[in-house]
N, C-alpha and C. Protein backbone atom coordinates (compact mmCIF):
# COMPACT_ATOMS: atom_id res chain seq x y z
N UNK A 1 92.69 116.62 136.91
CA UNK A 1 91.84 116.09 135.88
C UNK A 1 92.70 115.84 134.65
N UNK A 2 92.97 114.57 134.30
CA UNK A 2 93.36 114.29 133.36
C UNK A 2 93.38 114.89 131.38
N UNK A 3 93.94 114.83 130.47
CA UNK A 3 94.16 115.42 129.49
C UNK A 3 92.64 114.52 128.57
N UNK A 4 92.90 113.36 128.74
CA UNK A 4 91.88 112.05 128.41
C UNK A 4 90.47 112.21 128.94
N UNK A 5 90.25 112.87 130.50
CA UNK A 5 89.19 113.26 130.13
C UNK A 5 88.13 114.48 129.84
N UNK A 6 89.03 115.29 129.69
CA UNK A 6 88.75 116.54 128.96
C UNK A 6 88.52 116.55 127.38
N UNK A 7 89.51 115.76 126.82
CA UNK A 7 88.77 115.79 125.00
C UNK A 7 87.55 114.85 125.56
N UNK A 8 87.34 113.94 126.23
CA UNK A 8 86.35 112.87 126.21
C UNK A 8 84.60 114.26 126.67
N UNK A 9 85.19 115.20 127.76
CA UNK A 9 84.24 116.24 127.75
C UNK A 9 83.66 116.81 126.49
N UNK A 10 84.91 117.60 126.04
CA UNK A 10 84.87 118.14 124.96
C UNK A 10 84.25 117.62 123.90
N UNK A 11 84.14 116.49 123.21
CA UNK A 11 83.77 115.27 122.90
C UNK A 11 82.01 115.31 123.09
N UNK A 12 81.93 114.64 124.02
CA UNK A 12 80.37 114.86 124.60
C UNK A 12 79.64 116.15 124.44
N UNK A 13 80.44 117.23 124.76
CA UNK A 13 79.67 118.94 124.56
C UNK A 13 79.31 118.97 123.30
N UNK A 14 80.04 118.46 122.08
CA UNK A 14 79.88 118.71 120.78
C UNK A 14 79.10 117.68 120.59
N UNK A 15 79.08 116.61 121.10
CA UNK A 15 77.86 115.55 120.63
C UNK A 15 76.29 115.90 120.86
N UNK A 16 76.50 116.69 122.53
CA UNK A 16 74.96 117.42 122.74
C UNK A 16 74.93 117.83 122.12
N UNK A 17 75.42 119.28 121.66
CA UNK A 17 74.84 120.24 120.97
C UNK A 17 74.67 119.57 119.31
N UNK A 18 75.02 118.67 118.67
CA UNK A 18 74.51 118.31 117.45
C UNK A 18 73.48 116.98 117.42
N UNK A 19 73.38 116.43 118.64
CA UNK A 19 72.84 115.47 118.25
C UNK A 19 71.64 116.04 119.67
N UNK A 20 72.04 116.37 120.41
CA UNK A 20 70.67 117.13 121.12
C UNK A 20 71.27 116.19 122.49
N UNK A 21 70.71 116.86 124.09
CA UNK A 21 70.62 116.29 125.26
C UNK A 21 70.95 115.07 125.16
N UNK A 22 70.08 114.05 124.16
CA UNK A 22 70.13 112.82 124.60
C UNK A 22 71.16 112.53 124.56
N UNK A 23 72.18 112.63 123.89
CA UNK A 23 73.38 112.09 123.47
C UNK A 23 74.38 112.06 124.49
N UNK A 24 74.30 112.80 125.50
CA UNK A 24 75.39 112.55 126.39
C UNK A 24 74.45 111.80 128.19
N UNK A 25 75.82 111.08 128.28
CA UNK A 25 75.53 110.03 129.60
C UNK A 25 74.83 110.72 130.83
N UNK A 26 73.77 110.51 131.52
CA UNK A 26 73.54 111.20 132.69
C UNK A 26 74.32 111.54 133.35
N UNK A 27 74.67 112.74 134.34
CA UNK A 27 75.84 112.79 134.78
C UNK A 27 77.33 113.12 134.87
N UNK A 28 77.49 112.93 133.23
CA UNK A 28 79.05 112.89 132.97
C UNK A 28 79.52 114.45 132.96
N UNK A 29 79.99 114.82 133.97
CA UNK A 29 80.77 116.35 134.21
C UNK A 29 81.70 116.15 134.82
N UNK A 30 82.59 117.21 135.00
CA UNK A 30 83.67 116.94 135.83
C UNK A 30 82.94 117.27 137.50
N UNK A 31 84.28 116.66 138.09
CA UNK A 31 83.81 116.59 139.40
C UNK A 31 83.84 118.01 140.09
N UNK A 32 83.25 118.46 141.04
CA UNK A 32 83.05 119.81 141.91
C UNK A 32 84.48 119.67 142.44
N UNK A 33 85.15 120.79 142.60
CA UNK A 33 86.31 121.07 143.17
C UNK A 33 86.49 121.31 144.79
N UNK A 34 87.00 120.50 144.77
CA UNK A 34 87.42 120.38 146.12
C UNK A 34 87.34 121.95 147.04
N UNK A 35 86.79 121.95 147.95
CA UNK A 35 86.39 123.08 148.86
C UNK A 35 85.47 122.85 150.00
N UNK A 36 85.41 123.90 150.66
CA UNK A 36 84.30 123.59 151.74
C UNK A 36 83.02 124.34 151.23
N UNK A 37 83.00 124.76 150.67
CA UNK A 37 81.91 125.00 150.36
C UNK A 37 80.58 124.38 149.52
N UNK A 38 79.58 124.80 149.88
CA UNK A 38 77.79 123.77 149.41
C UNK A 38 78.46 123.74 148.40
N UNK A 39 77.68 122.52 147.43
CA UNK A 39 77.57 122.70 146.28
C UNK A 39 76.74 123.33 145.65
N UNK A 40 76.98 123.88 144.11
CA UNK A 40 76.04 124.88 143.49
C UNK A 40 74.52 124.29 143.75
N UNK A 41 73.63 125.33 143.77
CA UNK A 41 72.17 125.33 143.69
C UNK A 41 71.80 124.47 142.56
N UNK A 42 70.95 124.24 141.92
CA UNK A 42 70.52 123.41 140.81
C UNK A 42 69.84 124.76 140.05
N UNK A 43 69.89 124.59 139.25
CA UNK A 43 69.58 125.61 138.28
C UNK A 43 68.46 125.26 137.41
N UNK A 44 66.85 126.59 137.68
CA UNK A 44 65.66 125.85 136.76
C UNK A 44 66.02 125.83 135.32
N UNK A 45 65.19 125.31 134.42
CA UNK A 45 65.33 125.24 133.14
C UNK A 45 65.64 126.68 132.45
N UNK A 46 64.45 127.80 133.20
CA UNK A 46 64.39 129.36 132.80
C UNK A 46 65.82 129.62 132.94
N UNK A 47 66.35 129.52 134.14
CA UNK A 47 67.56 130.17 134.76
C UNK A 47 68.71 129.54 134.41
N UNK A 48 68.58 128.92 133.67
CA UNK A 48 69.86 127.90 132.38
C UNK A 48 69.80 128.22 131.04
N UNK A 49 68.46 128.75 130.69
CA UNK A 49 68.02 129.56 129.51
C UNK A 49 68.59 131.18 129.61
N UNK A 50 68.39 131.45 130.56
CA UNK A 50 69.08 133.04 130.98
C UNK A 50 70.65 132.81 130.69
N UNK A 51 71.21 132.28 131.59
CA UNK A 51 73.08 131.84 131.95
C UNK A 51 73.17 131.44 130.53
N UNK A 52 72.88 130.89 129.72
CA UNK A 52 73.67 130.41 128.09
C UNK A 52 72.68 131.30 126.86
N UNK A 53 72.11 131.87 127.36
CA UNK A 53 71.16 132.90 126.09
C UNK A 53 72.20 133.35 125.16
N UNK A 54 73.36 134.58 126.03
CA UNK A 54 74.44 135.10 124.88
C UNK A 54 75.41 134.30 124.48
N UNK A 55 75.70 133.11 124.93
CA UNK A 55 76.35 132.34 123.68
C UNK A 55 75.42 131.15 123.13
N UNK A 56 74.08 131.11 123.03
CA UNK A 56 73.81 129.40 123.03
C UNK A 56 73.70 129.72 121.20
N UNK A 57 74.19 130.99 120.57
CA UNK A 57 73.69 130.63 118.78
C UNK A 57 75.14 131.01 118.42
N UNK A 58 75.94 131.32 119.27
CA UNK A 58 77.54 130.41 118.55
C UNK A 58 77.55 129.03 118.19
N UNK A 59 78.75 129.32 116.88
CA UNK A 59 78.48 127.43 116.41
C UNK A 59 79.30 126.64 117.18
N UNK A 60 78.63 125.61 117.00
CA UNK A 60 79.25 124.03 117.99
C UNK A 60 80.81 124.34 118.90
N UNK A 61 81.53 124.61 117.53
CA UNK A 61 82.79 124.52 117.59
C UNK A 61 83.15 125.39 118.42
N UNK A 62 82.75 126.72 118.90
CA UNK A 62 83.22 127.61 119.83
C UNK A 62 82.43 127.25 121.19
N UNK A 63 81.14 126.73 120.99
CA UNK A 63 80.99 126.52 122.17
C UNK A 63 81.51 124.87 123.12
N UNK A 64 82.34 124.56 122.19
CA UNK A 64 82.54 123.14 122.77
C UNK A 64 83.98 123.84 123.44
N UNK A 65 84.31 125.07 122.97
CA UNK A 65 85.50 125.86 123.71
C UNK A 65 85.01 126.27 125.37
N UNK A 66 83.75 127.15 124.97
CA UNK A 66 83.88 127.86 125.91
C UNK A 66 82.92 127.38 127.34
N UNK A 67 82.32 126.20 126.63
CA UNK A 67 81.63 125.32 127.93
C UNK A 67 82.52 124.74 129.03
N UNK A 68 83.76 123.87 128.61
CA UNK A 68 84.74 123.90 129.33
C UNK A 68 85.66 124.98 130.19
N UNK A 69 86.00 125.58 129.49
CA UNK A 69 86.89 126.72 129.65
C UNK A 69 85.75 127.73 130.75
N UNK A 70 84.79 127.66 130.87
CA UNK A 70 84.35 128.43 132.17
C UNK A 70 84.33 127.68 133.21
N UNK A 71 84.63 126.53 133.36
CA UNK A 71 84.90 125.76 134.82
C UNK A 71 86.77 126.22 135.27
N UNK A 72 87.09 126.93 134.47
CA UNK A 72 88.54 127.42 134.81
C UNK A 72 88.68 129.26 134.72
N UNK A 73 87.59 129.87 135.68
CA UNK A 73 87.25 131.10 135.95
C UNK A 73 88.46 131.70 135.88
N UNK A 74 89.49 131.32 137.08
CA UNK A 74 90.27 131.87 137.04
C UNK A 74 91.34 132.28 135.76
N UNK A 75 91.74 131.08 135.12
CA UNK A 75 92.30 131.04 133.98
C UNK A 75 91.93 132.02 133.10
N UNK A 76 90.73 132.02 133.01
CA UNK A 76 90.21 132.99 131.86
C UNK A 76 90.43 134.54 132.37
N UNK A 77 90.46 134.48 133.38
CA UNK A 77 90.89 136.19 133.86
C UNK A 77 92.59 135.97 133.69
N UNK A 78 93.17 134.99 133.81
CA UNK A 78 95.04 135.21 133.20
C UNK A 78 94.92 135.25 131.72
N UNK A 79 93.89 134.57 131.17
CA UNK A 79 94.01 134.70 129.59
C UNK A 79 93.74 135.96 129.00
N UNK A 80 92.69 136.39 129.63
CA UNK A 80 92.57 138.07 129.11
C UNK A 80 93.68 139.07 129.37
N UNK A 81 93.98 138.71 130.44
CA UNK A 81 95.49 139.59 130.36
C UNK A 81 96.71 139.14 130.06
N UNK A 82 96.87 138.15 129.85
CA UNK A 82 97.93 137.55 128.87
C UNK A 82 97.98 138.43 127.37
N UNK A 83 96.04 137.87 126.89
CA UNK A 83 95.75 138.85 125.54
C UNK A 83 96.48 140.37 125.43
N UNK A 84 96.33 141.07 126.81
CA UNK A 84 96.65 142.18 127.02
C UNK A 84 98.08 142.61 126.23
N UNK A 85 99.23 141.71 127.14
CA UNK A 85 100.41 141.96 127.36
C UNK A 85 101.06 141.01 125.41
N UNK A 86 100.06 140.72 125.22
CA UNK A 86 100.70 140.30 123.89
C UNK A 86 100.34 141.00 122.38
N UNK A 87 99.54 142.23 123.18
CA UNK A 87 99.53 143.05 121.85
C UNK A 87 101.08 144.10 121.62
N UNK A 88 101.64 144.04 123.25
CA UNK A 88 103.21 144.69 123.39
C UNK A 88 104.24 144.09 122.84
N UNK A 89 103.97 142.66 123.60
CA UNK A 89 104.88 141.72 123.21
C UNK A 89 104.55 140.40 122.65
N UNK A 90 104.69 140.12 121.03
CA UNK A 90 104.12 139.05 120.47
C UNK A 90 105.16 138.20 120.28
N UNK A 91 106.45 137.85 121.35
CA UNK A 91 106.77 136.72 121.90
C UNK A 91 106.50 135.89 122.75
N UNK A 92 105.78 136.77 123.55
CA UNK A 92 104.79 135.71 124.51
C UNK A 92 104.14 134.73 124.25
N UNK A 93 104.13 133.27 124.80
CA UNK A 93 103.93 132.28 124.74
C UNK A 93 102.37 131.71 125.83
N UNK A 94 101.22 131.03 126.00
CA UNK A 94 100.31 131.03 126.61
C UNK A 94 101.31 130.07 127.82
N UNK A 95 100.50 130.30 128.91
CA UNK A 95 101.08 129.23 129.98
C UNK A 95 100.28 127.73 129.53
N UNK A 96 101.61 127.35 130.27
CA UNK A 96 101.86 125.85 129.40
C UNK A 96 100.47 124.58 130.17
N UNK A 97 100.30 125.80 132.30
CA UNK A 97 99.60 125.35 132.98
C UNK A 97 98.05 125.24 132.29
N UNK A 98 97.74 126.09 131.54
CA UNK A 98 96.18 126.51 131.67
C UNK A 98 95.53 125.12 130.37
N UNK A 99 94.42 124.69 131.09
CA UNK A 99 93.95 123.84 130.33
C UNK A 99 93.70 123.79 128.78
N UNK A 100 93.84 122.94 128.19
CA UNK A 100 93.39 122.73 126.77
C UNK A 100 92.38 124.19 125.97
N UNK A 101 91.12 123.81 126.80
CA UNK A 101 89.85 125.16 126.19
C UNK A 101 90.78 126.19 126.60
N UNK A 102 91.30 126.75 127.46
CA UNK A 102 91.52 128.13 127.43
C UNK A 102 92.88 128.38 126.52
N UNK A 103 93.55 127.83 126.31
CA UNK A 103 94.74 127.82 125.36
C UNK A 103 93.92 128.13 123.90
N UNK A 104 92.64 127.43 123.73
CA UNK A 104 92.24 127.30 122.44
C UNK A 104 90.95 128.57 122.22
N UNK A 105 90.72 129.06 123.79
CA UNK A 105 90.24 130.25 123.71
C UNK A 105 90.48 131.42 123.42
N UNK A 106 92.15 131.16 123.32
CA UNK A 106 92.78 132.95 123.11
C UNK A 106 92.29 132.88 121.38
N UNK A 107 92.09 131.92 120.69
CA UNK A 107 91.53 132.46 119.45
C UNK A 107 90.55 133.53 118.98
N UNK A 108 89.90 133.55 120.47
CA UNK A 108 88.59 134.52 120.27
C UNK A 108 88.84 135.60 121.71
N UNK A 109 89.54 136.68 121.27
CA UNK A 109 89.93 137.38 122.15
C UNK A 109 88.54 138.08 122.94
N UNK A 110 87.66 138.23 122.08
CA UNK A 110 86.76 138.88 122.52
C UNK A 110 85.67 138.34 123.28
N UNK A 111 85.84 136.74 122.91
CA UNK A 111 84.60 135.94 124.47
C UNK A 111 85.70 135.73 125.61
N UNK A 112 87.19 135.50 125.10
CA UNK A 112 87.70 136.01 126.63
C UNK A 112 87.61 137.36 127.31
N UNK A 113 87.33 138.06 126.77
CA UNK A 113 86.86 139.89 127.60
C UNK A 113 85.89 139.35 128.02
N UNK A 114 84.65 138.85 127.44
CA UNK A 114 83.49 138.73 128.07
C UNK A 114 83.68 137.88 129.03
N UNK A 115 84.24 137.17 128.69
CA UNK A 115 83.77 136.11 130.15
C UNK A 115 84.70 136.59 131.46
N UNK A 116 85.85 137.21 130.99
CA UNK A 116 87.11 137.59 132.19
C UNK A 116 86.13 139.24 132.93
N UNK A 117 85.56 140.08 132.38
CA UNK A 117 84.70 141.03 132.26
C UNK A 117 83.64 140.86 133.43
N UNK A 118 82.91 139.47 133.21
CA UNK A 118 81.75 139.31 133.68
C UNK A 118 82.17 137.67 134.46
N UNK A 119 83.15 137.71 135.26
CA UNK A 119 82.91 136.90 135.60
C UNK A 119 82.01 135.87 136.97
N UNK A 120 81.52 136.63 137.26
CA UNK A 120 80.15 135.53 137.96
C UNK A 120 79.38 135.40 137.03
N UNK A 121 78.96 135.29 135.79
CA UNK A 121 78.42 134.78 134.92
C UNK A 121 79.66 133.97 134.53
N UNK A 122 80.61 133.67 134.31
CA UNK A 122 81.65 132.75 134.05
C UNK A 122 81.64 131.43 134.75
N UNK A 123 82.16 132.22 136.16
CA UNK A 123 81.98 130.88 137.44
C UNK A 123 80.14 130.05 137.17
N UNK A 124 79.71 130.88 137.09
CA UNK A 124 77.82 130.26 137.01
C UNK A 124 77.76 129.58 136.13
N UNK A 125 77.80 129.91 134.77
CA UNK A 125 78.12 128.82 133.44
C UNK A 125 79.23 127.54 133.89
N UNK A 126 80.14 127.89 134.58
CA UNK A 126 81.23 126.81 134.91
C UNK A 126 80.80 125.82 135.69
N UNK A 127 80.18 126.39 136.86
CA UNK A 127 79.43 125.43 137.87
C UNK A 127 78.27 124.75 137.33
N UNK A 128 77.23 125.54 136.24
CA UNK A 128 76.50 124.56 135.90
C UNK A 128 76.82 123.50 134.79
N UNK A 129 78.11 123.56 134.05
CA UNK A 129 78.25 123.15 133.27
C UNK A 129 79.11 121.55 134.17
N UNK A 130 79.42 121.79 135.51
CA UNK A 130 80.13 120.47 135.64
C UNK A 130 78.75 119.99 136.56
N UNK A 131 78.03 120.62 137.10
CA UNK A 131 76.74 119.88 138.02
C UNK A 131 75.63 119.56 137.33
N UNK A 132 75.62 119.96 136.14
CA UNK A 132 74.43 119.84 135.02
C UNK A 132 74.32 120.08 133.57
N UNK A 133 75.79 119.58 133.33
CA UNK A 133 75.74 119.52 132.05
C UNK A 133 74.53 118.83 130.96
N UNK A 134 73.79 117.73 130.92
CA UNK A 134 72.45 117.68 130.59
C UNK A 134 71.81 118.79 130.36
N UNK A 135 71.59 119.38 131.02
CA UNK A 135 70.60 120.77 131.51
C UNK A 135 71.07 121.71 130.44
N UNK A 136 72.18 122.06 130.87
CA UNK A 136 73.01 123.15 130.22
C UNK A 136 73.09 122.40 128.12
N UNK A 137 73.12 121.63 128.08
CA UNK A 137 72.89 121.40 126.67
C UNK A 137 71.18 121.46 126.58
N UNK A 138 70.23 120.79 126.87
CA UNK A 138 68.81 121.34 126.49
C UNK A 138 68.45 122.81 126.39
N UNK A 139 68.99 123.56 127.42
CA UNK A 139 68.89 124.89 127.31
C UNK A 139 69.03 125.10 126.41
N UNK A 140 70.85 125.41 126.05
CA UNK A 140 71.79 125.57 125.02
C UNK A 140 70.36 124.94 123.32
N UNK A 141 69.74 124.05 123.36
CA UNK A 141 68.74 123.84 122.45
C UNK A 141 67.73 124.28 122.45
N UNK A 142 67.46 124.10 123.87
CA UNK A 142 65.97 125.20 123.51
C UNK A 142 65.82 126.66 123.27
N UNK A 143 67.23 127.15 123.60
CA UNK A 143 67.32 128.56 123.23
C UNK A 143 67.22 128.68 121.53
N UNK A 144 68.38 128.16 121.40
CA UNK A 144 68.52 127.99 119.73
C UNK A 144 66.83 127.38 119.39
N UNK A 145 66.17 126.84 119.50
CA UNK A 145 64.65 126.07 119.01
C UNK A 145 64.02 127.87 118.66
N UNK A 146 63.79 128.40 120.43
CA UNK A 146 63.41 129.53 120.29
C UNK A 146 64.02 130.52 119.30
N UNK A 147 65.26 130.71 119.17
CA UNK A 147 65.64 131.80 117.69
C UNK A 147 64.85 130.98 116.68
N UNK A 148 65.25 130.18 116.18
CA UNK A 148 64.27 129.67 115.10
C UNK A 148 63.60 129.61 114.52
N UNK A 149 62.21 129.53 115.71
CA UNK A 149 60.66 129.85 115.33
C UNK A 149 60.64 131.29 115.80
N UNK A 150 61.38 131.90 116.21
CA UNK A 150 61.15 134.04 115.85
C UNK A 150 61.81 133.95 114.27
N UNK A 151 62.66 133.21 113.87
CA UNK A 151 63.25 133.86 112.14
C UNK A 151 64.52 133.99 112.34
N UNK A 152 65.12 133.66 113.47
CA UNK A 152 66.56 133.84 113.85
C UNK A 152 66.93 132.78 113.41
């Protein structure tokens, strides 16, 4: 997957979440990764409301990080322990391999614990975020709608 179309993702994630669902193209996710295995289940509205509840009232800007960056599960479990090994040694450099979001994730050491921590909630956010990204931004709004009208 190209460098071009990852900001163009990135791009679109931040356009949902400020300008709402409509704003991004039906469809436009990255493609399912090559495997033999089904593709993910479809995910109800409730159960997209559950999967993005603890991050959907981070602002834009972190979540236009970490929407991407969970379609690279694995990565995020080398980034947390990268974090690890660089409180020893703060010559360490991030690998040069790991995509854009997760490079820009070690900023927030602590949603990489969470997500490296918990990751089948990682892979689940990841998968729905490339099979239903649409979805995953209305949620991501209707959660936030709901804080709202409680006073949040």
């Amino acid at each position: 997957m190209g460098t071009v179309f990852r900001h163009t993702c990135i791009a679109m994630i931040v356009a949902g979440l400020v300008l709402g669902p409509s704003g991004a193209p039906p469809g436009y996710a990255q493609a399912p990764a090559a495997g033999g295995g089904p593709p993910p289940a479809t995910l109800s509205a409730q159960q997209l409301g559950e999967l993005v509840g603890r991050i959907a009232l981070y602002p834009d800007d972190l979540l236009a990080i970490i929407l991407p960056a969970a379609t690279f599960p694995l990565d995020i479990v080398q980034a947390d322990r990268f974090l690890q090994r660089l409180k020893q040694d703060k010559n360490l450099k991030p690998d040069e391999r790991w995509d854009e979001s997760i490079r820009n994730l070690l900023n927030y050491p602590e949603v990489v614990s969470m997500m490296s921590q918990d990751l089948d909630w990682t892979q689940d956010l990841g998968e729905a975020v490339v099979s239903q990204q649409g979805d995953v931004l209305k949620a991501v709004q209707a959660f936030r709608a709901k804080a709202a009208t409680a006073g949040n």
